[in-house]
Protein backbone atom coordinates (compact mmCIF):
# COMPACT_ATOMS: atom_id res chain seq x y z
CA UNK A 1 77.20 135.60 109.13
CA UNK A 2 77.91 138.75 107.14
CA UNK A 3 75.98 141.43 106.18
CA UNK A 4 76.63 144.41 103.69
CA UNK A 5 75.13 148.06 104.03
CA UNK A 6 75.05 150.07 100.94
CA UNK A 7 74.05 153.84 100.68
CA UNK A 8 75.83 156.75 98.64
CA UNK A 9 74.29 158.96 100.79
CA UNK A 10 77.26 159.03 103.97
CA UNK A 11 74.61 160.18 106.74
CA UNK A 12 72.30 157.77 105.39
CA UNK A 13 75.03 154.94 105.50
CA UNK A 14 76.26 155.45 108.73
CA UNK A 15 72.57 155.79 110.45
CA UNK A 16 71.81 152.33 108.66
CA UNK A 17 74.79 151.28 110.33
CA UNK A 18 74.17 152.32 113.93
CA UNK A 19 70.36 151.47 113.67
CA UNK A 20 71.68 147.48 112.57
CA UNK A 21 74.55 147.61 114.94
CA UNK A 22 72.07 148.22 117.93
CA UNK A 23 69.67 145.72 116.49
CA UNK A 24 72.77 143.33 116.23
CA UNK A 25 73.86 144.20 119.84
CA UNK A 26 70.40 143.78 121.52
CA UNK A 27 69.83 140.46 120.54
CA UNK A 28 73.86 139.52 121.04
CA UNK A 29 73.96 138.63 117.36
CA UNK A 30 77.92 138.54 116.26
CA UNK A 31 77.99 139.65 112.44
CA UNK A 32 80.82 141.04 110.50
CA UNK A 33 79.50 144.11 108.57
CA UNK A 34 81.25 145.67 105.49
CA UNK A 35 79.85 149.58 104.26
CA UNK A 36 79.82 150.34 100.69
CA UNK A 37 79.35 154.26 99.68
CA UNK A 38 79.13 153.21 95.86
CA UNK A 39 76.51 150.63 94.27
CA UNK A 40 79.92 149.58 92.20
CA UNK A 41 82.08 148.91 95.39
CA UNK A 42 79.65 146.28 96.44
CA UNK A 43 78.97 144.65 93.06
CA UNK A 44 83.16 143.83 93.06
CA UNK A 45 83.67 142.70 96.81
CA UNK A 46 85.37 139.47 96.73
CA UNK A 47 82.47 138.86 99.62
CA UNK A 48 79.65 139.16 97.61
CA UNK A 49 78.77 135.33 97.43
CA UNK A 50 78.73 135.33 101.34
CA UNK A 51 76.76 138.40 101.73
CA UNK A 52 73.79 136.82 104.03
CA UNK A 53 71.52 139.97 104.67
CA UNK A 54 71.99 143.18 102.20
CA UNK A 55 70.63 146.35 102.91
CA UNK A 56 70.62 148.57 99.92
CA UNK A 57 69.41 151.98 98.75
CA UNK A 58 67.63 152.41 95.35
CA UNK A 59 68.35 155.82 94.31
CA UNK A 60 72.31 155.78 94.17
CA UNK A 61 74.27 157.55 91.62
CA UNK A 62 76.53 155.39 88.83
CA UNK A 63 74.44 152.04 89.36
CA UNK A 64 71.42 152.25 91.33
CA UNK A 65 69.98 149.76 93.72
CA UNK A 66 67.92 147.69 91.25
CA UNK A 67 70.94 147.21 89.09
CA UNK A 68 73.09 146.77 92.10
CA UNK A 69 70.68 143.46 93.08
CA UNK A 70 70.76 142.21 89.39
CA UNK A 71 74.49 142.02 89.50
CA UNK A 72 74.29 140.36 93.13
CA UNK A 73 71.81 137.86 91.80
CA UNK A 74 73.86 136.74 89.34
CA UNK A 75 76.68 135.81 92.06
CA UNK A 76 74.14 135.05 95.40
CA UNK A 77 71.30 133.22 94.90
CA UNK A 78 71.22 133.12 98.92
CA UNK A 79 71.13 136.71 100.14
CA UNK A 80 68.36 138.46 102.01
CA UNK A 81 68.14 141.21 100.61
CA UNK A 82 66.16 144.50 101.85
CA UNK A 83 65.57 147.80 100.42
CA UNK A 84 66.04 150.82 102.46
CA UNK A 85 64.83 153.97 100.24
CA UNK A 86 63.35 157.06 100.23
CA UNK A 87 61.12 155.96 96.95
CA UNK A 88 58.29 154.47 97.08
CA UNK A 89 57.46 153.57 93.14
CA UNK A 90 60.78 151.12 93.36
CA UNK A 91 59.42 148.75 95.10
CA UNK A 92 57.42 147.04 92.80
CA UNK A 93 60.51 146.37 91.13
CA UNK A 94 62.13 145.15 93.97
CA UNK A 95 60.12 141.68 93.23
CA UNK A 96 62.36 141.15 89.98
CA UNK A 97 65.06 140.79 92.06
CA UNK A 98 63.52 138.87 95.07
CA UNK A 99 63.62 141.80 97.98
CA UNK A 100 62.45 140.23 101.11
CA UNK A 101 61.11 143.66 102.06
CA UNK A 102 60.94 147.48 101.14
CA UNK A 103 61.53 150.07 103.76
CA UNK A 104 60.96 154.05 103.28
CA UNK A 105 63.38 155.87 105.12
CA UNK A 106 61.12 158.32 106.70
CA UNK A 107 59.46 155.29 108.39
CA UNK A 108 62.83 153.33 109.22
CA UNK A 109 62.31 154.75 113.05
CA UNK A 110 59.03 152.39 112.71
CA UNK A 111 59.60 149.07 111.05
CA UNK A 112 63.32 148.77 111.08
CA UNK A 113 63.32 146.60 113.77
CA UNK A 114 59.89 144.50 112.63
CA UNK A 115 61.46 144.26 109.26
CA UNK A 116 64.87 142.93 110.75
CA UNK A 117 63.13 140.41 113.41
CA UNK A 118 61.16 139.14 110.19
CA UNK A 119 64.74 138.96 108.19
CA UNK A 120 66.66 137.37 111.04
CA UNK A 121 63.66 134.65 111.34
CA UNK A 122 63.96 133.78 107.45
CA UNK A 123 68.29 133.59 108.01
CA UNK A 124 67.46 131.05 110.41
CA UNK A 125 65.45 128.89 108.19
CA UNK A 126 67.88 129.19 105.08
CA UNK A 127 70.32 128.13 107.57
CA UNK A 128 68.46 124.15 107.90
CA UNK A 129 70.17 121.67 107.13
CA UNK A 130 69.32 117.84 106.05
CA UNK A 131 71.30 114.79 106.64
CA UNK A 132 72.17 113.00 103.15
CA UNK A 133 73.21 109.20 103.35
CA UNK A 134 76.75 108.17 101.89
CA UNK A 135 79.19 105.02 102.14
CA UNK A 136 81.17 107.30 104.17
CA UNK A 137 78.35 108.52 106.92
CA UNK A 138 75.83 111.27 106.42
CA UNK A 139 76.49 114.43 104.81
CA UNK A 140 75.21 117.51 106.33
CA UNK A 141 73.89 119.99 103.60
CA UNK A 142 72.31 123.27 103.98
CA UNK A 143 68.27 123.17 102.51
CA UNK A 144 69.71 125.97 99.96
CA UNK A 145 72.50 123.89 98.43
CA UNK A 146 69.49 121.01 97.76
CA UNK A 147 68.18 122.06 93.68
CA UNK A 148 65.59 119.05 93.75
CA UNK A 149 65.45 114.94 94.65
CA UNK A 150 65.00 113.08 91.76
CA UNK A 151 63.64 109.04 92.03
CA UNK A 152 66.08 107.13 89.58
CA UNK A 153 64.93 103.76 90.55
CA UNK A 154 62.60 102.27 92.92
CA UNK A 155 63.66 103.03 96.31
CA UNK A 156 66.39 105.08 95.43
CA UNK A 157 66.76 108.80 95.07
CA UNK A 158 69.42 111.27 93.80
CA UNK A 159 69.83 114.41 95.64
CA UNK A 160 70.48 117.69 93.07
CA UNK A 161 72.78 119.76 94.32
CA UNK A 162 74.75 123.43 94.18
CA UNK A 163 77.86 124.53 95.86
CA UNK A 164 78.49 121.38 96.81
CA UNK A 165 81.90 118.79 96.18
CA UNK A 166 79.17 116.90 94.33
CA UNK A 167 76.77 117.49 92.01
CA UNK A 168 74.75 114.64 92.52
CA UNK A 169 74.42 111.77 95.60
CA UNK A 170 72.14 108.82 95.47
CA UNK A 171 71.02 106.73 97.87
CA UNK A 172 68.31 104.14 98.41
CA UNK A 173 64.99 105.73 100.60
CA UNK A 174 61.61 106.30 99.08
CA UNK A 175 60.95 109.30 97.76
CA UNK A 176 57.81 109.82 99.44
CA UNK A 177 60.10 109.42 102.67
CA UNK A 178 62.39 112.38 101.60
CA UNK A 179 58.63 113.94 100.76
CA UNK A 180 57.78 113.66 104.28
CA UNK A 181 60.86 115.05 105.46
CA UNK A 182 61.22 118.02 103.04
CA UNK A 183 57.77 119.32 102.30
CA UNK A 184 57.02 121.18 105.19
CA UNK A 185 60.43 123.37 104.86
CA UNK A 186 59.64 124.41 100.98
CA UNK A 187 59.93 122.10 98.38
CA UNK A 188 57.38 120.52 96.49
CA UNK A 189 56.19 117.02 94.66
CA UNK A 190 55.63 118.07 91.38
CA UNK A 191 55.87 114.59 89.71
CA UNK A 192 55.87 111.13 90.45
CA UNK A 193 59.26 111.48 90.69
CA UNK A 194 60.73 114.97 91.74
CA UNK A 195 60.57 117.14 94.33
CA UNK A 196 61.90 120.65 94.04
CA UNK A 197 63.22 123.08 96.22
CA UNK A 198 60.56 126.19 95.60
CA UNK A 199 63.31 128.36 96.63
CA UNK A 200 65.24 127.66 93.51
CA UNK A 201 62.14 127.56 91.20
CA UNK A 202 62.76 130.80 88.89
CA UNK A 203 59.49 129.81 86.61
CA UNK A 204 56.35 127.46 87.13
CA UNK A 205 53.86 127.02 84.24
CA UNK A 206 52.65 125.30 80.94
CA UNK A 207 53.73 122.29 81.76
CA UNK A 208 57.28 122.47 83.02
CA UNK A 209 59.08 124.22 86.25
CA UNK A 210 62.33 126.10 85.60
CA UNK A 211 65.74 125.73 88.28
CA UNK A 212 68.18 128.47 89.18
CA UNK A 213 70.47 126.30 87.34
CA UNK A 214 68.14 126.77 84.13
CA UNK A 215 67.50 122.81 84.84
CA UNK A 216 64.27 122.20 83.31
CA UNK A 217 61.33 119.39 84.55
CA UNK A 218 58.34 118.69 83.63
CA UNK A 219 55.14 118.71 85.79
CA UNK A 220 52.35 116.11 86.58
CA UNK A 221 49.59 117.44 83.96
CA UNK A 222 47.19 116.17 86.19
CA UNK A 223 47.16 118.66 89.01
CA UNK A 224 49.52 121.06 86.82
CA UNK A 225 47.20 123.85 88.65
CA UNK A 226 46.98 122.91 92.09
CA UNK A 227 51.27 122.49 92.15
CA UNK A 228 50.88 126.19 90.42
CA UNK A 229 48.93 127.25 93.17
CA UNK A 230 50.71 125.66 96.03
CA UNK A 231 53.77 127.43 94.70
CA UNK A 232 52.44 130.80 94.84
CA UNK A 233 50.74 130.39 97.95
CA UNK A 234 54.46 129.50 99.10
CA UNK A 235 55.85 132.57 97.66
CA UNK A 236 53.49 134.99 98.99
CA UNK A 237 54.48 133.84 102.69
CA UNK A 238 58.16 134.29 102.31
């Protein structure tokens, strides 16, 4: 894995640094882990698509951490990414940019390590992996890569995906078999015949749900409400 630490403050940087590095070390975790002094510097690494945990300030001179995220976003749809601040009215707006959590410096001695056992648990899960049938064996994919699974004919499904040397593989299995399979690590039915990946879902409502890929399906009207509420029930526990 690797992880990026950015802070334009130096003492602030380096006593991120040591406090992840210890973290890191305790639970023999091997991470590479590049420092960034500038918001800019990190928004032009050529490593910000594999950036798997970023730890970022919010108050930062030139570009500030909220801008910094935007710009990441637009590049790594994958990254954990934590705010470590010593502002609390950012962190509503840390939701626009999906934080997975919001730490005030003054109480870093306190939940650091909470916050980072929490991160490291969701790594793990991003990290699944499902088995996709081909002529040529199964091909392991990572849950994140998978958009949504989309019945084309009866018994046969097409799997959606993203950074991937395919866009699209299709296989014969029931959809209600890759249901089984899938729904209890995040994705959801939302029509006869789709199932999304809630991770990639960027808007749910009217009748339609909206990709990370700006692909756009539309919803059962039937339980339009209950898939709605399922969803959000799903984001509030990540």
């Amino acid at each position: 894995m690797r992880f990026a630490v950015c802070d334009d403050q130096e003492n602030d940087l380096e006593k991120i640094y040591i406090k992840l590095r210890k973290y890191l070390d305790k639970h023999l975790l091997s991470v590479k882990i590049d420092l960034f002094s500038r918001g800019d510097a990190l928004t032009s690494s050529p490593h910000i698509a594999d950036y798997d945990l970023v730890l970022l300030d919010v108050n930062m001179e030139r570009i500030n951490g909220i801008d910094v995220a935007r710009e990441l976003r637009k590049i790594n749809q994958k990254a954990v990414l934590m705010y470590i601040s010593e502002l609390a009215e950012f962190a509503r707006m840390g939701y626009e940019v999906r934080a997975f959590r919001y730490i005030l410096k003054q109480d870093m001695e306190a939940s650091f390590e909470r916050c980072m056992d929490a991160a490291w648990r969701e790594l793990k899960k991003r990290k699944r992996t499902f088995a996709i049938k081909t002529d040529c064996g199964d091909y392991i994919v990572p849950l994140k890569n998978i958009l949504y699974v989309e019945c084309v004919q009866k018994r046969q499904v097409s799997f959606h995906l993203q950074q991937s040397p395919r866009n699209v593989y299709t296989y014969y299995e029931k959809l209600s078999s890759i249901e089984e399979k899938l729904s209890p690590v995040g994705f959801l039915r939302i029509s006869k015949g789709f199932l999304v990946n809630m991770e990639h879902i960027e808007y749910i409502g009217g009748t339609t749900v909206t990709l990370s890929d700006k692909t756009v399906i539309k919803m059962s009207e039937t339980n339009k409400k209950e898939l709605i509420r399922a969803f959000f029930l799903w984001k509030g526990n990540v």
